[in-house]
N, C-alpha and C. Protein backbone atom coordinates (compact mmCIF):
# COMPACT_ATOMS: atom_id res chain seq x y z
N UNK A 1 0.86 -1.17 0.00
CA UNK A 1 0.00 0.00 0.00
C UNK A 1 0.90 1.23 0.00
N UNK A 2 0.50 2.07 -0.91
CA UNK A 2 1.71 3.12 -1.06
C UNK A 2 0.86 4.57 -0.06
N UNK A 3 1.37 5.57 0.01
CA UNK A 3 0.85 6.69 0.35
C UNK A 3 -0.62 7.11 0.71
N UNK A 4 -0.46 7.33 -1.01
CA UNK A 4 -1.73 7.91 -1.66
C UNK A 4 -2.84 6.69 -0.70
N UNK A 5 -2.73 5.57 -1.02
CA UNK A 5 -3.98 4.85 -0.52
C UNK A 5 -4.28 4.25 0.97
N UNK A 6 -3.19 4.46 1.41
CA UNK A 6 -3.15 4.96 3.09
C UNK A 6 -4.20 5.99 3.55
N UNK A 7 -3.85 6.72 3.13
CA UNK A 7 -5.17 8.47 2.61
C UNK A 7 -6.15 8.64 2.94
N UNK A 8 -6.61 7.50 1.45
CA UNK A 8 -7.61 7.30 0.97
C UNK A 8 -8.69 6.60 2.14
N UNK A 9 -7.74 5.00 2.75
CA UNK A 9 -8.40 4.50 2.98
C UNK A 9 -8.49 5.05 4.74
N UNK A 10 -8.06 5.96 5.68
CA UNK A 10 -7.64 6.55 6.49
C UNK A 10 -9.16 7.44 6.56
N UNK A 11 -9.01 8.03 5.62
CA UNK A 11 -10.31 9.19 4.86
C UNK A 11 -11.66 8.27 5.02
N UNK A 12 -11.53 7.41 4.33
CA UNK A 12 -12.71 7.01 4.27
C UNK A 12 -13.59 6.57 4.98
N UNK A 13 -12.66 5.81 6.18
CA UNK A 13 -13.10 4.89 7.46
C UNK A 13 -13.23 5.58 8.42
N UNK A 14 -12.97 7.16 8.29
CA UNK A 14 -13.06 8.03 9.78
C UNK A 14 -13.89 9.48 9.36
N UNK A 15 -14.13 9.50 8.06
CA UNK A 15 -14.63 10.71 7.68
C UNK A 15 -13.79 12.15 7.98
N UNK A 16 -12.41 11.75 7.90
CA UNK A 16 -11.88 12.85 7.77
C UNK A 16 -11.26 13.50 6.66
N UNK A 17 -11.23 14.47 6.11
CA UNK A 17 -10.85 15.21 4.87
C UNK A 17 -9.29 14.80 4.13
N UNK A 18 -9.03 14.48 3.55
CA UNK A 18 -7.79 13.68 2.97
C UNK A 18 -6.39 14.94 3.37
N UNK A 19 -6.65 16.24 3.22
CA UNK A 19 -5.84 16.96 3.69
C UNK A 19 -5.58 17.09 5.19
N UNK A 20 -6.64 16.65 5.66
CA UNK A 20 -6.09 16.59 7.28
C UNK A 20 -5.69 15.10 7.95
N UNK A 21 -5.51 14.07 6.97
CA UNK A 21 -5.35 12.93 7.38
C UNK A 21 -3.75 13.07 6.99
N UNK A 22 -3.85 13.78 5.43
CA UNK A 22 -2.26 14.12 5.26
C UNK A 22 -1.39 14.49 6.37
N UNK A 23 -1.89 15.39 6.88
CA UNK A 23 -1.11 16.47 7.94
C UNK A 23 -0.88 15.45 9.12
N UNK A 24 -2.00 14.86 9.47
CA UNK A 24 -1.44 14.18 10.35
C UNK A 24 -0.53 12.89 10.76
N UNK A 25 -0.84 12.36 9.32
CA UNK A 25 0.70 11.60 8.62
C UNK A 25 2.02 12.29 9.13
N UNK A 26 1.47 13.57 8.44
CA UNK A 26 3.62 13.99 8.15
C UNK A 26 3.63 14.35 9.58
N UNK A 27 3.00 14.47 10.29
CA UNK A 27 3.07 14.89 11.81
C UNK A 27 3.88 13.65 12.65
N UNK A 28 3.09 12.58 12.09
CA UNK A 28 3.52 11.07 13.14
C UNK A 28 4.87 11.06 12.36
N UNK A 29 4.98 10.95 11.12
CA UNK A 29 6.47 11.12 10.73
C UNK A 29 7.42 11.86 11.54
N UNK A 30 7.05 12.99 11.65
CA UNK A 30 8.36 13.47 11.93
C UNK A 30 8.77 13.27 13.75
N UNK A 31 7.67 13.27 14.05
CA UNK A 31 7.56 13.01 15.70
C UNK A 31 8.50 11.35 15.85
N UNK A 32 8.38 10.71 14.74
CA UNK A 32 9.09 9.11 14.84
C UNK A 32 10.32 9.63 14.17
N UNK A 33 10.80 10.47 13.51
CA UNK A 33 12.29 10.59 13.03
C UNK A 33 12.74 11.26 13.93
N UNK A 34 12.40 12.51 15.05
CA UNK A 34 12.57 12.81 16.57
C UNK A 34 12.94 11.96 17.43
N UNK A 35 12.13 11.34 17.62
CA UNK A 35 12.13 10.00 18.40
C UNK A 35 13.65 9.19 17.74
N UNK A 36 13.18 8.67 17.05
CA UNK A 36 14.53 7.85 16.75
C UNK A 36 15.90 8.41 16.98
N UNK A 37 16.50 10.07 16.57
CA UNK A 37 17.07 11.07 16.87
C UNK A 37 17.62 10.91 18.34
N UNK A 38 16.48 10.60 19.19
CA UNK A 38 16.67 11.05 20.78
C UNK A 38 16.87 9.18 21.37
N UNK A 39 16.58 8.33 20.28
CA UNK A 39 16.74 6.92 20.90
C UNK A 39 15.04 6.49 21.65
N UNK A 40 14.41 7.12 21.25
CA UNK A 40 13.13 6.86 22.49
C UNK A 40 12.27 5.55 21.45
N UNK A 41 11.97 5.26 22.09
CA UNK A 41 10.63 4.13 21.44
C UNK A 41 9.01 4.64 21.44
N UNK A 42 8.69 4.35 20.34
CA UNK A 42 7.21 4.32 20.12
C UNK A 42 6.44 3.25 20.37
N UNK A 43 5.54 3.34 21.64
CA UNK A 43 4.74 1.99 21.65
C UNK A 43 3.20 2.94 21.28
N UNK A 44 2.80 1.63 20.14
CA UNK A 44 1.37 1.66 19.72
C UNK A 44 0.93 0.64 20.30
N UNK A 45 -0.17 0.65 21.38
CA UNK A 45 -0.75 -0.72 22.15
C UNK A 45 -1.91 -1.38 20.86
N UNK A 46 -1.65 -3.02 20.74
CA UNK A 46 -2.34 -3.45 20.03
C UNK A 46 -2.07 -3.42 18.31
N UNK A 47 -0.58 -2.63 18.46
CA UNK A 47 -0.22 -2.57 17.26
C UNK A 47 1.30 -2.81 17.31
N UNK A 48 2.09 -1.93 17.58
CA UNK A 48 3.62 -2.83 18.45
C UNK A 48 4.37 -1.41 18.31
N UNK A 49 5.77 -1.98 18.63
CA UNK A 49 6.80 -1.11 18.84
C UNK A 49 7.43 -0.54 17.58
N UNK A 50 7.74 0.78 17.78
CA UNK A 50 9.06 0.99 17.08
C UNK A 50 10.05 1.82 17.68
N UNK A 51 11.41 1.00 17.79
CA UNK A 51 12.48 1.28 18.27
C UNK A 51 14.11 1.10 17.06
N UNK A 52 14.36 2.65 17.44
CA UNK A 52 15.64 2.79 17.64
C UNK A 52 16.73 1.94 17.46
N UNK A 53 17.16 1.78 16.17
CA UNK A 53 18.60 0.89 16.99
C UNK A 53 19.47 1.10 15.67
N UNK A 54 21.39 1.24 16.98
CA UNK A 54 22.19 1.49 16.38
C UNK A 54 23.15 0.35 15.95
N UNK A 55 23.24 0.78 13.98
CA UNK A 55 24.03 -0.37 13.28
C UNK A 55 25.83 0.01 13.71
N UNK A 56 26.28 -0.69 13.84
CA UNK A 56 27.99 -0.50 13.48
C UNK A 56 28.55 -0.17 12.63
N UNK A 57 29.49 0.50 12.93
CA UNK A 57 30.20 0.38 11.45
C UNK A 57 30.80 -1.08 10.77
N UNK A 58 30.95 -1.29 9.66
CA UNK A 58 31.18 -2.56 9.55
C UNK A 58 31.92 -2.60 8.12
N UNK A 59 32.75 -3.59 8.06
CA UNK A 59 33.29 -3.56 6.60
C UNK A 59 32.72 -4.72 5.15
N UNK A 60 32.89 -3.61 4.48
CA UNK A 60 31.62 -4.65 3.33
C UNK A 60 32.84 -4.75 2.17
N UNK A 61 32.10 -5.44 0.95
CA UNK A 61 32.50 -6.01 -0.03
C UNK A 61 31.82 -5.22 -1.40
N UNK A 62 32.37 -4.39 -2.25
CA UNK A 62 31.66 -3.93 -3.39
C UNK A 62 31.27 -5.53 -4.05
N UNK A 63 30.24 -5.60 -4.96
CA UNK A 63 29.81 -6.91 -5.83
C UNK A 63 30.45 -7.00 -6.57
N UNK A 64 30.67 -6.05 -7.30
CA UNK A 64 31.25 -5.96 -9.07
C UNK A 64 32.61 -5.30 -8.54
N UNK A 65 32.95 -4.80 -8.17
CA UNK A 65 34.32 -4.62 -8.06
C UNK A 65 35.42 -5.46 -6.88
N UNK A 66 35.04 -6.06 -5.91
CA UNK A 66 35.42 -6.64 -5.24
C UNK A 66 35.91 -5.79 -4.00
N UNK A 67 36.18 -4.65 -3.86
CA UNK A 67 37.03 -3.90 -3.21
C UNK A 67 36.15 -3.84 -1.67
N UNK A 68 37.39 -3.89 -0.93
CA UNK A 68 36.28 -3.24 0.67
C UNK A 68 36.02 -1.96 0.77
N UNK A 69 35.28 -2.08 1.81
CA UNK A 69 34.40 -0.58 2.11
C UNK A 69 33.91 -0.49 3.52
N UNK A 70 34.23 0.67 4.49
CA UNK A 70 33.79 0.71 5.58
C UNK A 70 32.71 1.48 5.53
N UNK A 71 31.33 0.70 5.97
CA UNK A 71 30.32 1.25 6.23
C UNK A 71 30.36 2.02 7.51
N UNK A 72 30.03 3.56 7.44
CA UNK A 72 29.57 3.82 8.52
C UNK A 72 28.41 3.40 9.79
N UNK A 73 28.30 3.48 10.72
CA UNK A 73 27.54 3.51 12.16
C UNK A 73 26.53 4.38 11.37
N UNK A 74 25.30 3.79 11.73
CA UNK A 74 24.18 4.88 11.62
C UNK A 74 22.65 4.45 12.18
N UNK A 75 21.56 4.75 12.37
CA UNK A 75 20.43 4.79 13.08
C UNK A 75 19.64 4.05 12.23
N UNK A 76 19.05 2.86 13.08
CA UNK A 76 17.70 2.59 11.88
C UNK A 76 16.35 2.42 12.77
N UNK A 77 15.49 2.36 11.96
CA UNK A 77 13.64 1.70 13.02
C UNK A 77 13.76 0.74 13.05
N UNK A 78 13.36 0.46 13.81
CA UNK A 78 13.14 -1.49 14.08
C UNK A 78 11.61 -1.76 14.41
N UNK A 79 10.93 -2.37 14.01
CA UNK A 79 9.58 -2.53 14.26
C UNK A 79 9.23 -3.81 14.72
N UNK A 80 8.51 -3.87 16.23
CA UNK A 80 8.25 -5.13 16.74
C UNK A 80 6.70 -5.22 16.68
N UNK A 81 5.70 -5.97 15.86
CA UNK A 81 4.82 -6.28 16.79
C UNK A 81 4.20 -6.66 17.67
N UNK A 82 2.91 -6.22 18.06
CA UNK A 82 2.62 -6.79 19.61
C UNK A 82 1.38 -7.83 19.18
N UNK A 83 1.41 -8.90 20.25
CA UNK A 83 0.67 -10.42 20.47
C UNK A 83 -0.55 -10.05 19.15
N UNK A 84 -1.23 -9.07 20.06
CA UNK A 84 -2.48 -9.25 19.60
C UNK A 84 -2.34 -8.69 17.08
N UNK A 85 -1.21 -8.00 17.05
CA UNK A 85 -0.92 -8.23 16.01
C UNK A 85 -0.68 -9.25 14.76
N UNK A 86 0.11 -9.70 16.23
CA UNK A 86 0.78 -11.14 15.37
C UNK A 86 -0.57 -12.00 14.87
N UNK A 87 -1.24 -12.29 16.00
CA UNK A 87 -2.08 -13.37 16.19
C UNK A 87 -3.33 -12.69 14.97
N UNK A 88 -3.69 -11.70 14.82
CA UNK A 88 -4.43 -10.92 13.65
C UNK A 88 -3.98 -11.35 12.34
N UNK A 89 -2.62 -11.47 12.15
CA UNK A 89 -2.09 -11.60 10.89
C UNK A 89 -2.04 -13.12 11.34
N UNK A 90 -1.65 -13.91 11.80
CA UNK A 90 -1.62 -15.43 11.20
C UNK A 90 -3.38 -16.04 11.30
N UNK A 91 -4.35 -15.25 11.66
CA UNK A 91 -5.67 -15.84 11.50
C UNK A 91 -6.76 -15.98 12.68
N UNK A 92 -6.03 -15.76 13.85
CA UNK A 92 -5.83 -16.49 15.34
C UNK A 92 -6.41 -15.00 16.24
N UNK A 93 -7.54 -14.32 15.98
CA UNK A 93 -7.99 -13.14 16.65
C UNK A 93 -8.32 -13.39 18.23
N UNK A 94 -7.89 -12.55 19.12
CA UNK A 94 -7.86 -12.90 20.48
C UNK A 94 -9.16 -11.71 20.74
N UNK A 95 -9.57 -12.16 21.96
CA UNK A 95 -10.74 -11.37 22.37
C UNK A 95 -10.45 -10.46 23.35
């Protein structure tokens, strides 16, 4: 599901105006690239985590050229879901 139909379907199920569903998109965005910034975690209950976490630097291998390369250290999201997620997606709805 790309963007646009996030939106759409956001809009449709809450009756809110597609420009203010926008806004509040780029809002949770940036509040989670903050977050990540400061190391903090996002818990959505019933939906799961997203956390923070730092890669190493590490040394890699070009494909086609063979040559090494030190990757820098840098920040990524990590996304955990929670029970009642999991169990939604394999079929298994808890009450």
């Amino acid at each position: 599901m790309d963007n646009r139909t996030l939106i759409d379907n956001i809009s449709g199920q809450t009756g809110i105006g597609r420009d203010k569903v926008q806004d509040m998109l780029a809002c949770f965005y940036g509040i989670a690239a903050e977050c990540c910034v400061a190391m903090d975690t996002i818990v959505i209950p019933g939906f799961g985590q997203f956390e923070p976490k730092k890669r190493k630097e590490r040394l890699a291998v070009h494909p086609s050229t063979g040559r090494r390369l030190l990757v820098p250290p840098k920040l990524v999201m990590g996304f955990r879901p929670s029970a009642l997620m999991k169990s939604t997606i394999s079929g298994q709805e808890q009450s």
